[in-house]
PDB file of N, CA and C in Angstrom:
ATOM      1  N   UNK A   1       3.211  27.553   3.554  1.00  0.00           N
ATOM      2  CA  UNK A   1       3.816  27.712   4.863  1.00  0.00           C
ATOM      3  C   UNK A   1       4.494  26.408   5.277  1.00  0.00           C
ATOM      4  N   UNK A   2       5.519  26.574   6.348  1.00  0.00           N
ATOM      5  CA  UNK A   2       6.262  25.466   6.604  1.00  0.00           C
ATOM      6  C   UNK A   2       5.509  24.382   7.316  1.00  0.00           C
ATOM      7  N   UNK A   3       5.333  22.819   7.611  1.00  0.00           N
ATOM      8  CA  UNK A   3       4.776  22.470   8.535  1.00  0.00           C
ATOM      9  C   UNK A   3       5.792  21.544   9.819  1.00  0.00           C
ATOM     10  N   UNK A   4       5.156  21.528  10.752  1.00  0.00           N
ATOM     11  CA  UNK A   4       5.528  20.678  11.728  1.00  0.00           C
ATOM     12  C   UNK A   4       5.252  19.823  12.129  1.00  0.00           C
ATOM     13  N   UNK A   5       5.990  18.447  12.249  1.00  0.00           N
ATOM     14  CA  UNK A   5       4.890  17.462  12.679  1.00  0.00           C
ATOM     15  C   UNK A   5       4.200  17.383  13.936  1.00  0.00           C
ATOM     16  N   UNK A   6       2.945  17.263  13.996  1.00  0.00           N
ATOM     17  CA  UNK A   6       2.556  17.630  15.597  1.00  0.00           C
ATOM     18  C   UNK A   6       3.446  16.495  16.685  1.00  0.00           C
ATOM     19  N   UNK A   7       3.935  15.587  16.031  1.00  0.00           N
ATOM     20  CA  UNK A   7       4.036  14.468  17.512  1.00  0.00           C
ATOM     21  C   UNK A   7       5.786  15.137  17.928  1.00  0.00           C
ATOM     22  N   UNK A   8       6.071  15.858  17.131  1.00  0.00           N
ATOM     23  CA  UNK A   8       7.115  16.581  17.529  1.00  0.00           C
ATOM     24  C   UNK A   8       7.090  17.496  18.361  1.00  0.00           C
ATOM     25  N   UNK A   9       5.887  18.588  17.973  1.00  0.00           N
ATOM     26  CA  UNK A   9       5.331  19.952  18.778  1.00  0.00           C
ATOM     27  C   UNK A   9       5.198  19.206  20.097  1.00  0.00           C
ATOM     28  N   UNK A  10       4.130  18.627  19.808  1.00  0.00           N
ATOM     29  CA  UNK A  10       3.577  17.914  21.344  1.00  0.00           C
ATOM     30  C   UNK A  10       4.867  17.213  22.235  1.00  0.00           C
ATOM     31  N   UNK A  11       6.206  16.827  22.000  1.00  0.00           N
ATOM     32  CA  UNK A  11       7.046  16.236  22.731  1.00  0.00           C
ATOM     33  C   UNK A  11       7.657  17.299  22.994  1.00  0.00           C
ATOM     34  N   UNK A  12       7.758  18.601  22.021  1.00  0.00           N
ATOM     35  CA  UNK A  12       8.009  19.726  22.583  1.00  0.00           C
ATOM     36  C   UNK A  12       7.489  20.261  23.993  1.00  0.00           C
ATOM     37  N   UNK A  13       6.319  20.510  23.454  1.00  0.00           N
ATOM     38  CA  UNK A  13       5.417  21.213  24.958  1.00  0.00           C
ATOM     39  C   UNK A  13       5.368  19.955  25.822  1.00  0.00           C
ATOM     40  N   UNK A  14       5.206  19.181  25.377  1.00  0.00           N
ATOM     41  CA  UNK A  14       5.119  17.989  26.504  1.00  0.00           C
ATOM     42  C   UNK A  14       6.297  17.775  27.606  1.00  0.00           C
ATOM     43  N   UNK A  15       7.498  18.218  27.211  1.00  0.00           N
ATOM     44  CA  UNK A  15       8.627  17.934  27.988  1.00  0.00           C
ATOM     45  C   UNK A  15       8.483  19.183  28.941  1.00  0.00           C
ATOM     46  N   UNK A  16       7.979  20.378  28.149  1.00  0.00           N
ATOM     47  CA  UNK A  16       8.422  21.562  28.764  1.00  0.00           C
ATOM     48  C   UNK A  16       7.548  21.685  30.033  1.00  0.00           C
ATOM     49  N   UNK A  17       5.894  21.184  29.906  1.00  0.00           N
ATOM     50  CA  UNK A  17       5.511  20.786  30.458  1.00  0.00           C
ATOM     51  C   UNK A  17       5.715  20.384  31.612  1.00  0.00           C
ATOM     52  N   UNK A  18       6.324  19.145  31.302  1.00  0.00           N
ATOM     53  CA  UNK A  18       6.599  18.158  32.549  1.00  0.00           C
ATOM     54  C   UNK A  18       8.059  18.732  33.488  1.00  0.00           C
ATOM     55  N   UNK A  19       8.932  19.197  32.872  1.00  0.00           N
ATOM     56  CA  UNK A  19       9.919  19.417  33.347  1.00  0.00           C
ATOM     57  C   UNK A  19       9.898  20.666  34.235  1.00  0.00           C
ATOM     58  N   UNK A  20       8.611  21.559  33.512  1.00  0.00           N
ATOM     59  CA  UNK A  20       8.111  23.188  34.773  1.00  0.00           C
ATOM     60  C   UNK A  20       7.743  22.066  36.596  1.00  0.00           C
ATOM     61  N   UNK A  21       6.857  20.332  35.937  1.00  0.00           N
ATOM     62  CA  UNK A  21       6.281  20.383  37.551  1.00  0.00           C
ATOM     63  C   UNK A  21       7.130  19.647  37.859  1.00  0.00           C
ATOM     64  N   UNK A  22       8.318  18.911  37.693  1.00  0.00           N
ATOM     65  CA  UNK A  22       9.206  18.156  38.349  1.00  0.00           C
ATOM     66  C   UNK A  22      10.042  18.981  38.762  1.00  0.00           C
ATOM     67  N   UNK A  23      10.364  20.163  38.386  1.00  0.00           N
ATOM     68  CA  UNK A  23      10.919  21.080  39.321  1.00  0.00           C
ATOM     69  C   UNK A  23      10.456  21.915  40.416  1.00  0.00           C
ATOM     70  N   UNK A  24       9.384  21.777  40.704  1.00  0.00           N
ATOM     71  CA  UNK A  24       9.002  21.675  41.884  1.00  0.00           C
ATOM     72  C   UNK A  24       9.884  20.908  42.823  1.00  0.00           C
ATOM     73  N   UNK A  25      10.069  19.621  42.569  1.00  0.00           N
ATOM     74  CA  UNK A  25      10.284  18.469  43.291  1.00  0.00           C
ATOM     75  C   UNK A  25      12.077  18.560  43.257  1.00  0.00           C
ATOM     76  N   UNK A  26      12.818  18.487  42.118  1.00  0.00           N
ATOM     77  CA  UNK A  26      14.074  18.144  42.075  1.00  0.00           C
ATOM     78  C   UNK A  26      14.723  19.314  41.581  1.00  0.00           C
ATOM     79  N   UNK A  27      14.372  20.393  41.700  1.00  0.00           N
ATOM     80  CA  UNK A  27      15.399  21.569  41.580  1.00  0.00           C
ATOM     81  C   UNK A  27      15.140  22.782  40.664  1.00  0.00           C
ATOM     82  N   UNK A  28      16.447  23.679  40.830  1.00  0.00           N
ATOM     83  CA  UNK A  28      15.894  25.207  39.986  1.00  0.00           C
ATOM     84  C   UNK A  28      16.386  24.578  38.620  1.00  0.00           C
ATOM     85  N   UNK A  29      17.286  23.832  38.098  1.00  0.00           N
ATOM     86  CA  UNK A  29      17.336  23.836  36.589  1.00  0.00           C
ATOM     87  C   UNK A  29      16.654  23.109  35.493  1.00  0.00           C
ATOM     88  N   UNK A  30      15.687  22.223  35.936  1.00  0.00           N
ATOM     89  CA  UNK A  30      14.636  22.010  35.550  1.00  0.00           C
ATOM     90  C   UNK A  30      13.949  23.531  35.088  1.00  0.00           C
ATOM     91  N   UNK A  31      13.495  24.192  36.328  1.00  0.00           N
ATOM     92  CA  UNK A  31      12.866  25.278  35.462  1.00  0.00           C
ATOM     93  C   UNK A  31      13.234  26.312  34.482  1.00  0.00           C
ATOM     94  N   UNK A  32      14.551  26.166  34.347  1.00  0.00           N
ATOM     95  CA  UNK A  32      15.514  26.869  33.124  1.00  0.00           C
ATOM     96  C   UNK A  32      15.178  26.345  31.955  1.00  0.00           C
ATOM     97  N   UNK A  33      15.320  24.930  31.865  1.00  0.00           N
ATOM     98  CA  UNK A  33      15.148  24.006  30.595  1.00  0.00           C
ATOM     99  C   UNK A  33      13.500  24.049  30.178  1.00  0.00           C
ATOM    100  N   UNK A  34      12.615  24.410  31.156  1.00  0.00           N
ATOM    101  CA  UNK A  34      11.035  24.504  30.769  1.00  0.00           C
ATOM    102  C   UNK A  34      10.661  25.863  30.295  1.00  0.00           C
ATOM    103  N   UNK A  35      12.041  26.756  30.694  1.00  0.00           N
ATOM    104  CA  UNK A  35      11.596  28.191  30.218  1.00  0.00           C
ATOM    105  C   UNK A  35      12.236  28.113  28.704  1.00  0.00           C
ATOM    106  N   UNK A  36      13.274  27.740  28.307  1.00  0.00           N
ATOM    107  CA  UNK A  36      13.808  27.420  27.225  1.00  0.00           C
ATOM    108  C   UNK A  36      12.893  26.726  26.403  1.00  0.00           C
ATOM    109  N   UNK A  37      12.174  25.605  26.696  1.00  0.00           N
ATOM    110  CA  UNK A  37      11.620  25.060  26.037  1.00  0.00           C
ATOM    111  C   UNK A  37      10.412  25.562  25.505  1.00  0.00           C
ATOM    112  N   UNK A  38       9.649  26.374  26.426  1.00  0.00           N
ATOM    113  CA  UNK A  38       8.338  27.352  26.179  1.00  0.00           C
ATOM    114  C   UNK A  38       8.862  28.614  25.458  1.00  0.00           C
ATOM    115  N   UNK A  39      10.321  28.652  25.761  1.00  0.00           N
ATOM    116  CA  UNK A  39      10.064  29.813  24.660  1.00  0.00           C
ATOM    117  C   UNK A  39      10.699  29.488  22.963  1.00  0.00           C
ATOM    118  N   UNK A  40      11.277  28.305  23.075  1.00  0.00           N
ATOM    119  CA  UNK A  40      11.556  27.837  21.294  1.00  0.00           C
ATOM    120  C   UNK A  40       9.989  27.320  21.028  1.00  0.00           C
ATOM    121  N   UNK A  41       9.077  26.539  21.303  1.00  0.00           N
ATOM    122  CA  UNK A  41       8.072  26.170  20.881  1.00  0.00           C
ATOM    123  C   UNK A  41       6.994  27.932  20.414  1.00  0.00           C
ATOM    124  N   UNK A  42       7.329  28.697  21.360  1.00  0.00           N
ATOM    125  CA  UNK A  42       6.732  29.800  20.715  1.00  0.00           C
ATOM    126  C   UNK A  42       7.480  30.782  19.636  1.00  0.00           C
ATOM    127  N   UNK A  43       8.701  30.599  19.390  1.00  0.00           N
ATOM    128  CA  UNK A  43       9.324  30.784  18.072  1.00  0.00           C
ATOM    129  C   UNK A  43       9.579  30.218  17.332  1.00  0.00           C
ATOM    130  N   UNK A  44       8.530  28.984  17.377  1.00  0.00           N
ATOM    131  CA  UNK A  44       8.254  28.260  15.915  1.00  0.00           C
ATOM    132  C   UNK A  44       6.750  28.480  15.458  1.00  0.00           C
ATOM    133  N   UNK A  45       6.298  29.050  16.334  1.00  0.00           N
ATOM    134  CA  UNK A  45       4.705  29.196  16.086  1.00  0.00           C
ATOM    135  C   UNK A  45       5.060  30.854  15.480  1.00  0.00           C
ATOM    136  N   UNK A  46       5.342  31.333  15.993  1.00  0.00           N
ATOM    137  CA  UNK A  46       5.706  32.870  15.154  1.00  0.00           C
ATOM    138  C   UNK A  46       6.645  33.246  14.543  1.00  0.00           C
ATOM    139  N   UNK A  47       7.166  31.977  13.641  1.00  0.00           N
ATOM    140  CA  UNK A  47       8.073  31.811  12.814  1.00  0.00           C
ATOM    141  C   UNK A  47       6.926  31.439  11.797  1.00  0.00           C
ATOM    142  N   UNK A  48       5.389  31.165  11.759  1.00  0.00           N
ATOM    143  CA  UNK A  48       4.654  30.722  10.950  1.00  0.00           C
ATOM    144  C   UNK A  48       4.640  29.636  10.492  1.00  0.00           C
ATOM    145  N   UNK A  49       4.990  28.723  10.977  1.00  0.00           N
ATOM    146  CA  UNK A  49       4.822  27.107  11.144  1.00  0.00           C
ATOM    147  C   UNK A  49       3.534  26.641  11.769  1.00  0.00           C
ATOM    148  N   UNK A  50       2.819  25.720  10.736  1.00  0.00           N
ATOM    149  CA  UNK A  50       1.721  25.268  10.768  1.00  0.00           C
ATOM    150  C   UNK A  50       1.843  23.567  11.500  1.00  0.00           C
ATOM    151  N   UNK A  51       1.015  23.264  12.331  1.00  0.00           N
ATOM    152  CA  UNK A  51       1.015  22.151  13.126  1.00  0.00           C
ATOM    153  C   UNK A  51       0.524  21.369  12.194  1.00  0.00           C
ATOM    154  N   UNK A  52       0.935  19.812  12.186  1.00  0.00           N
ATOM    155  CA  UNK A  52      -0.253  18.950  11.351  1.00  0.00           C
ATOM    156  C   UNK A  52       0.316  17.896  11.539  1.00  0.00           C
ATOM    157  N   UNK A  53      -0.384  16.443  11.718  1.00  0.00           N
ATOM    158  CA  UNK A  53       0.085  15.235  11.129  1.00  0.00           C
ATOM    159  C   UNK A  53      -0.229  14.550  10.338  1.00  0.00           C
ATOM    160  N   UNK A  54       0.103  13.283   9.579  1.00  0.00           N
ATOM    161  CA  UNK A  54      -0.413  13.164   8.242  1.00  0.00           C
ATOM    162  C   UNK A  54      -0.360  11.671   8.454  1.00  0.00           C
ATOM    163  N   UNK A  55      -1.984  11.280   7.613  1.00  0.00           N
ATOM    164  CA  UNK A  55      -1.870   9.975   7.105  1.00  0.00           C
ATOM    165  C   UNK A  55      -2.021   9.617   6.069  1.00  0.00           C
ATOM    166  N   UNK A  56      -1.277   8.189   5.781  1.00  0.00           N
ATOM    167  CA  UNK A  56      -1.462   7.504   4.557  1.00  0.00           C
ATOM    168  C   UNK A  56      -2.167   6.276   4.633  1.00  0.00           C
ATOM    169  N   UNK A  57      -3.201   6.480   3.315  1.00  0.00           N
ATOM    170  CA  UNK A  57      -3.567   5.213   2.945  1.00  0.00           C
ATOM    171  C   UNK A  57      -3.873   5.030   1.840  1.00  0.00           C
ATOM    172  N   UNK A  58      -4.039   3.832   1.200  1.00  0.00           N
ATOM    173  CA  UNK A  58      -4.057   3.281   0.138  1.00  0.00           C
ATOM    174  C   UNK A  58      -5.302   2.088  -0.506  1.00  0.00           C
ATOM    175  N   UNK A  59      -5.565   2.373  -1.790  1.00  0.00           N
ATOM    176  CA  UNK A  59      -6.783   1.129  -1.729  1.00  0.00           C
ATOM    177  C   UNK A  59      -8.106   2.242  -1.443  1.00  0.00           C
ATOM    178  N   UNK A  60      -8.124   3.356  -1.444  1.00  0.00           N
ATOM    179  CA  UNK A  60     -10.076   3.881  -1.242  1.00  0.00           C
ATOM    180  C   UNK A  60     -10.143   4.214  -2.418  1.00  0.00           C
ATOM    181  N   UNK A  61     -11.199   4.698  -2.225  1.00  0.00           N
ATOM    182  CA  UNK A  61     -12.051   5.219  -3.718  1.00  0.00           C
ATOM    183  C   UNK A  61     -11.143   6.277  -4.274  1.00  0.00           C
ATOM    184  N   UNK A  62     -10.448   7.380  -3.815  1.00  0.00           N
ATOM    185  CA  UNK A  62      -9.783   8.348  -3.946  1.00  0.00           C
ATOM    186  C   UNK A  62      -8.557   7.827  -4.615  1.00  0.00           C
ATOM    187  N   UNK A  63      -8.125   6.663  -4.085  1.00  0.00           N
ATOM    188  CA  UNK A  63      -6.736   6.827  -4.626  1.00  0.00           C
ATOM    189  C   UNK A  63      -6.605   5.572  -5.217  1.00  0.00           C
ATOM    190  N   UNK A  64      -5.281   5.083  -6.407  1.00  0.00           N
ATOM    191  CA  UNK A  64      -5.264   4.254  -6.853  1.00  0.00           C
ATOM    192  C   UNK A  64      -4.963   2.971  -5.658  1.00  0.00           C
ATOM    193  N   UNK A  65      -5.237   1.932  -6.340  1.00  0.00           N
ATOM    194  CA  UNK A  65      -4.892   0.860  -5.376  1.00  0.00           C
ATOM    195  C   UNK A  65      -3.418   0.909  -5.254  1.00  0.00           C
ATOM    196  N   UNK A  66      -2.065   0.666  -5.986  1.00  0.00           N
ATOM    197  CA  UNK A  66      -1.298   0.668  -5.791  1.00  0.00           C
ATOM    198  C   UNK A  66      -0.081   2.005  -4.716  1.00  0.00           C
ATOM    199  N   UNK A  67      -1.145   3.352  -5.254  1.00  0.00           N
ATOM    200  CA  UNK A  67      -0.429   4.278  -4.950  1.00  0.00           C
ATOM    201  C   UNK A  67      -1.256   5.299  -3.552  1.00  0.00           C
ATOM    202  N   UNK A  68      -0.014   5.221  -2.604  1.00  0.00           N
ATOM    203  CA  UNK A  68      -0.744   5.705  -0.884  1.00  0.00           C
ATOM    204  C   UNK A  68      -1.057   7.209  -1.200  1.00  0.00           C
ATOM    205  N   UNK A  69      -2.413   7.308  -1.095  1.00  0.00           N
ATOM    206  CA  UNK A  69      -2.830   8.676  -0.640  1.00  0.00           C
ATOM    207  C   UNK A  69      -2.035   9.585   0.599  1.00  0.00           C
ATOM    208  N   UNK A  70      -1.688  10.384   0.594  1.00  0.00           N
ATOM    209  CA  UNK A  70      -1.223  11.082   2.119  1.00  0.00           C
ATOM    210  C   UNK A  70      -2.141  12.284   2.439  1.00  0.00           C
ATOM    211  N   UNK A  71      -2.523  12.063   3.717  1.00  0.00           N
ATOM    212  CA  UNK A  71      -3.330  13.335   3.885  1.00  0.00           C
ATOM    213  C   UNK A  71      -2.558  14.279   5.052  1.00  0.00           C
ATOM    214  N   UNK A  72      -2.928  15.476   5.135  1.00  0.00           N
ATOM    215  CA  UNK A  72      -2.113  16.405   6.191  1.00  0.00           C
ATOM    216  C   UNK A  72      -3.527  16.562   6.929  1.00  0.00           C
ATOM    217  N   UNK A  73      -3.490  16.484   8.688  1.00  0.00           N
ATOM    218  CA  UNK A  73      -4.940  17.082   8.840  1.00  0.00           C
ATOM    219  C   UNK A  73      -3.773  17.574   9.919  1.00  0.00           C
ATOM    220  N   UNK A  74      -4.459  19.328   9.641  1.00  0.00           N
ATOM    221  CA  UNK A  74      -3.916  20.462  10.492  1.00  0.00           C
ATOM    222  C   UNK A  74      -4.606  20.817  11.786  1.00  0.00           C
ATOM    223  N   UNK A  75      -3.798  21.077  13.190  1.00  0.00           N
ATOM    224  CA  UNK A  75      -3.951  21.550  13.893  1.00  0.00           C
ATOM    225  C   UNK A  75      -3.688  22.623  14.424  1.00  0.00           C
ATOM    226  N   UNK A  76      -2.735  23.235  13.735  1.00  0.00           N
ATOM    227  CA  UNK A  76      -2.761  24.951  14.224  1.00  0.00           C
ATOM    228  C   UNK A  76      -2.371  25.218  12.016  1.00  0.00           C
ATOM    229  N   UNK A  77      -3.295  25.918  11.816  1.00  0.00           N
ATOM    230  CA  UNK A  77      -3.090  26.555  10.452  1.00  0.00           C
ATOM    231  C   UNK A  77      -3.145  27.910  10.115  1.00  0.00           C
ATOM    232  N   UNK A  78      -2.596  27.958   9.236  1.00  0.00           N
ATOM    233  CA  UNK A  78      -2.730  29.508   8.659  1.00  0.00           C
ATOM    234  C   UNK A  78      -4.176  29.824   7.721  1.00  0.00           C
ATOM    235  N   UNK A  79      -4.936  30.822   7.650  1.00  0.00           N
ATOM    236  CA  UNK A  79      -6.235  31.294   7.719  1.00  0.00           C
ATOM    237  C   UNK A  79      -5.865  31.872   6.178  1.00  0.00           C
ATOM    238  N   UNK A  80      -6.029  30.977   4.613  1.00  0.00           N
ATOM    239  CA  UNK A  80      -5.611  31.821   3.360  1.00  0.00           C
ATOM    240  C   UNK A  80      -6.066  32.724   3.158  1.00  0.00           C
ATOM    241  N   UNK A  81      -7.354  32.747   3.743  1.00  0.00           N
ATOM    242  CA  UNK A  81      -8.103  34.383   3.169  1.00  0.00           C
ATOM    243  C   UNK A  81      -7.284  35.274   3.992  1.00  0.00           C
ATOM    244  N   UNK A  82      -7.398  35.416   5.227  1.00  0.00           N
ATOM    245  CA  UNK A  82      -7.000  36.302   6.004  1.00  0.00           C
ATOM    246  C   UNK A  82      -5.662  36.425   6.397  1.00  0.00           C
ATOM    247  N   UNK A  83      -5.082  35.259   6.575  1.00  0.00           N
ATOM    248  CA  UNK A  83      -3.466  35.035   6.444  1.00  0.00           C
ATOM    249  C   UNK A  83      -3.340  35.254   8.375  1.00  0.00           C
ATOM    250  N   UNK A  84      -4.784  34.830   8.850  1.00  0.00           N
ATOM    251  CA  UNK A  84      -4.517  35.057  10.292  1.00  0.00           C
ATOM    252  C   UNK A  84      -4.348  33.486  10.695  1.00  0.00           C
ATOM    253  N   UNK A  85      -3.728  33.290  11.773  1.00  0.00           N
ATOM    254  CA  UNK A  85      -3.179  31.599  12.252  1.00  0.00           C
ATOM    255  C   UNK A  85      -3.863  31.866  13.992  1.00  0.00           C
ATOM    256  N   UNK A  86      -3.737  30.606  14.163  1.00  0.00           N
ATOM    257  CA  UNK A  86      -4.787  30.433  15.484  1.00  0.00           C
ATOM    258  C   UNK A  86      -2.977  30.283  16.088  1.00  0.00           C
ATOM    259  N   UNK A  87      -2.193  29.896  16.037  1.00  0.00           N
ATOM    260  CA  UNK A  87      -0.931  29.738  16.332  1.00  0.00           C
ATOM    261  C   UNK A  87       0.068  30.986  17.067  1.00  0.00           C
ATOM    262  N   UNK A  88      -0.623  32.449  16.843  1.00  0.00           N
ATOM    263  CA  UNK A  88      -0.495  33.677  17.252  1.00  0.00           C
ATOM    264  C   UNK A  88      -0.305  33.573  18.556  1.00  0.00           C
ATOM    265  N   UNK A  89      -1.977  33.586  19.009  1.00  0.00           N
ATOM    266  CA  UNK A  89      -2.244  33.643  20.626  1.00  0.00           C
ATOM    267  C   UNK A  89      -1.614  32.449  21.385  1.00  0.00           C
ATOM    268  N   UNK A  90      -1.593  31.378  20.656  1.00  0.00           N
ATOM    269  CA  UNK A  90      -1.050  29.865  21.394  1.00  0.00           C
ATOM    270  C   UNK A  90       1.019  30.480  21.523  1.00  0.00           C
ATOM    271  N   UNK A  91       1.074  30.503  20.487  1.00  0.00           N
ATOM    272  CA  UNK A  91       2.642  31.491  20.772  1.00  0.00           C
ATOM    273  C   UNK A  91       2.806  32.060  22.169  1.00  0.00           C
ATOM    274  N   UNK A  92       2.045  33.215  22.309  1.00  0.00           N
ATOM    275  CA  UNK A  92       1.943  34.150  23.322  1.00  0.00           C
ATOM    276  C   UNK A  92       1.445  33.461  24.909  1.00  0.00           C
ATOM    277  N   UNK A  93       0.658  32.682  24.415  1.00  0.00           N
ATOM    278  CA  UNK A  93       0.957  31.651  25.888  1.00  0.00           C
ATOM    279  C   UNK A  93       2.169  31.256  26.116  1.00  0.00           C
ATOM    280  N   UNK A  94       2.829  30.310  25.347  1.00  0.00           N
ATOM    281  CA  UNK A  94       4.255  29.954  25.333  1.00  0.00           C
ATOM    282  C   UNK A  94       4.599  31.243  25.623  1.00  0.00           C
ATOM    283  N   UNK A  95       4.759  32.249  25.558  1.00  0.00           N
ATOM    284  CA  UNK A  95       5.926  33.039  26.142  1.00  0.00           C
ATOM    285  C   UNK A  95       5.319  33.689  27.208  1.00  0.00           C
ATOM    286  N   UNK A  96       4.496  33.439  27.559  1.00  0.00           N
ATOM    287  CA  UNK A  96       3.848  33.734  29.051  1.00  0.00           C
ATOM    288  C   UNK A  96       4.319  33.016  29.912  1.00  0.00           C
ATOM    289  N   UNK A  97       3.794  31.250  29.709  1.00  0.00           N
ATOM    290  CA  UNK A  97       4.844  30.070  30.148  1.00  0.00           C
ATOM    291  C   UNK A  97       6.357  30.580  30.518  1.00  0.00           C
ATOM    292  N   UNK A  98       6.920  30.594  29.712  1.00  0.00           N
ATOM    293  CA  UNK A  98       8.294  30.557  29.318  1.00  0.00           C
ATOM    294  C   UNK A  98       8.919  31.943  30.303  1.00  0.00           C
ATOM    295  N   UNK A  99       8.003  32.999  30.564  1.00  0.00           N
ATOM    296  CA  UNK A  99       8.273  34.072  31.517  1.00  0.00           C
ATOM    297  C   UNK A  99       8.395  33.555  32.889  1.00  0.00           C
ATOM    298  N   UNK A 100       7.028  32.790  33.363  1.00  0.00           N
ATOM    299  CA  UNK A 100       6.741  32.240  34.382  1.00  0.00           C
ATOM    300  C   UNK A 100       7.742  31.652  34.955  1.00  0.00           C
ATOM    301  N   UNK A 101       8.213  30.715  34.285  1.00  0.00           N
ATOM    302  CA  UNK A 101       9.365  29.222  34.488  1.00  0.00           C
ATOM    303  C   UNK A 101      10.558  30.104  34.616  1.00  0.00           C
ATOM    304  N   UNK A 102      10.966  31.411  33.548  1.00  0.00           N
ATOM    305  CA  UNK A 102      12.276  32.286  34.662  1.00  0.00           C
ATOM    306  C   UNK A 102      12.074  32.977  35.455  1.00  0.00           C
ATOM    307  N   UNK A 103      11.105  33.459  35.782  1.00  0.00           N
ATOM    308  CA  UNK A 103      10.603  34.337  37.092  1.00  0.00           C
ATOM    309  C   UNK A 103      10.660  32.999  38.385  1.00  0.00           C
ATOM    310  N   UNK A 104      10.274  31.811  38.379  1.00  0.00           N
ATOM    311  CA  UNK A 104      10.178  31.092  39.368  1.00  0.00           C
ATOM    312  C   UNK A 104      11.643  30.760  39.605  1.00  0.00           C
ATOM    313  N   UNK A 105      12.400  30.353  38.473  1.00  0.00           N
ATOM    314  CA  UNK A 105      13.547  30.221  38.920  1.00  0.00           C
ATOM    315  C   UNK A 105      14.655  31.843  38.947  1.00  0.00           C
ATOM    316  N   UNK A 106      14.421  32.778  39.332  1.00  0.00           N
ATOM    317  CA  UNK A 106      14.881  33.667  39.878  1.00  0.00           C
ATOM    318  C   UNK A 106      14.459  34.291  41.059  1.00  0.00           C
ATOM    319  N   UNK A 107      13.359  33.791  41.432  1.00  0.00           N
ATOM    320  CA  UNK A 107      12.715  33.154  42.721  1.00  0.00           C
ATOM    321  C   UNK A 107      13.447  33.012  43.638  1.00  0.00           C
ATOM    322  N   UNK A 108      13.831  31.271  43.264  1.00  0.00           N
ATOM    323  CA  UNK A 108      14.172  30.237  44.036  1.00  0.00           C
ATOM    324  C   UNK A 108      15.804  30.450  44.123  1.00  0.00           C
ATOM    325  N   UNK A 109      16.501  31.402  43.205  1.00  0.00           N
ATOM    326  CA  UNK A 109      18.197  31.894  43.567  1.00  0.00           C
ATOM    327  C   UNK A 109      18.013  32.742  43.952  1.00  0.00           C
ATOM    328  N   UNK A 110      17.224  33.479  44.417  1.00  0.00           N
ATOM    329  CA  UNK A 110      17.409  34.769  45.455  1.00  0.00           C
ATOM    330  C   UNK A 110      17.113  33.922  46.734  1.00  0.00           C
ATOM    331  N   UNK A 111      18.529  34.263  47.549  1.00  0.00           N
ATOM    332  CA  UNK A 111      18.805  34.011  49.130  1.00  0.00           C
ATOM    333  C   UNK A 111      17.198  34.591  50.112  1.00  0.00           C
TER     334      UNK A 111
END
């Protein structure tokens, strides 16, 4: 399966995040760009893209001294036996989100 780097995901949701409560404060198109944003982060999760970030190191018992080990440690994965992903239901929030943020801003343009 494909992966993603999480510090990417997370600046994903993180913006979308932030940009749903600052529109509170500074306007309706903020909440356009947070509905947009909640809903591409949930069509990468049900596009089957696995979350993970990865480290390297070099010098342990595992790996040669010269040559960096890389490890992937996953945060949203796909389930091999079952082929079920915890990434499903987290999707479906995102597009719950992502409903919310255009319902508020169709809200706030109705006179």
């Amino acid at each position: 399966m494909p992966v993603l780097e999480a510090g990417l995901f997370a600046l994903l949701v993180g913006s979308a995040v932030l940009m749903l409560l600052i529109s509170f404060k500074f306007g309706a198109l903020m909440k356009v760009l947070s509905g947009v944003l909640f809903f591409s982060s949930a069509i990468i999760l049900f596009a089957g893209y696995e979350v993970a970030y990865t480290t390297e190191t070099s010098g342990t018992g595992q790996c040669p001294v010269n040559d960096p080990c890389i490890t992937q440690h996953f945060i949203i994965r796909e389930d091999p036996v079952t082929n079920e992903t915890s990434g499903q239901w987290i999707a479906w929030v995102f597009v719950a989100m992502g409903i919310m943020a255009s319902m508020l801003f169709i809200i706030e343009m109705i006179p």
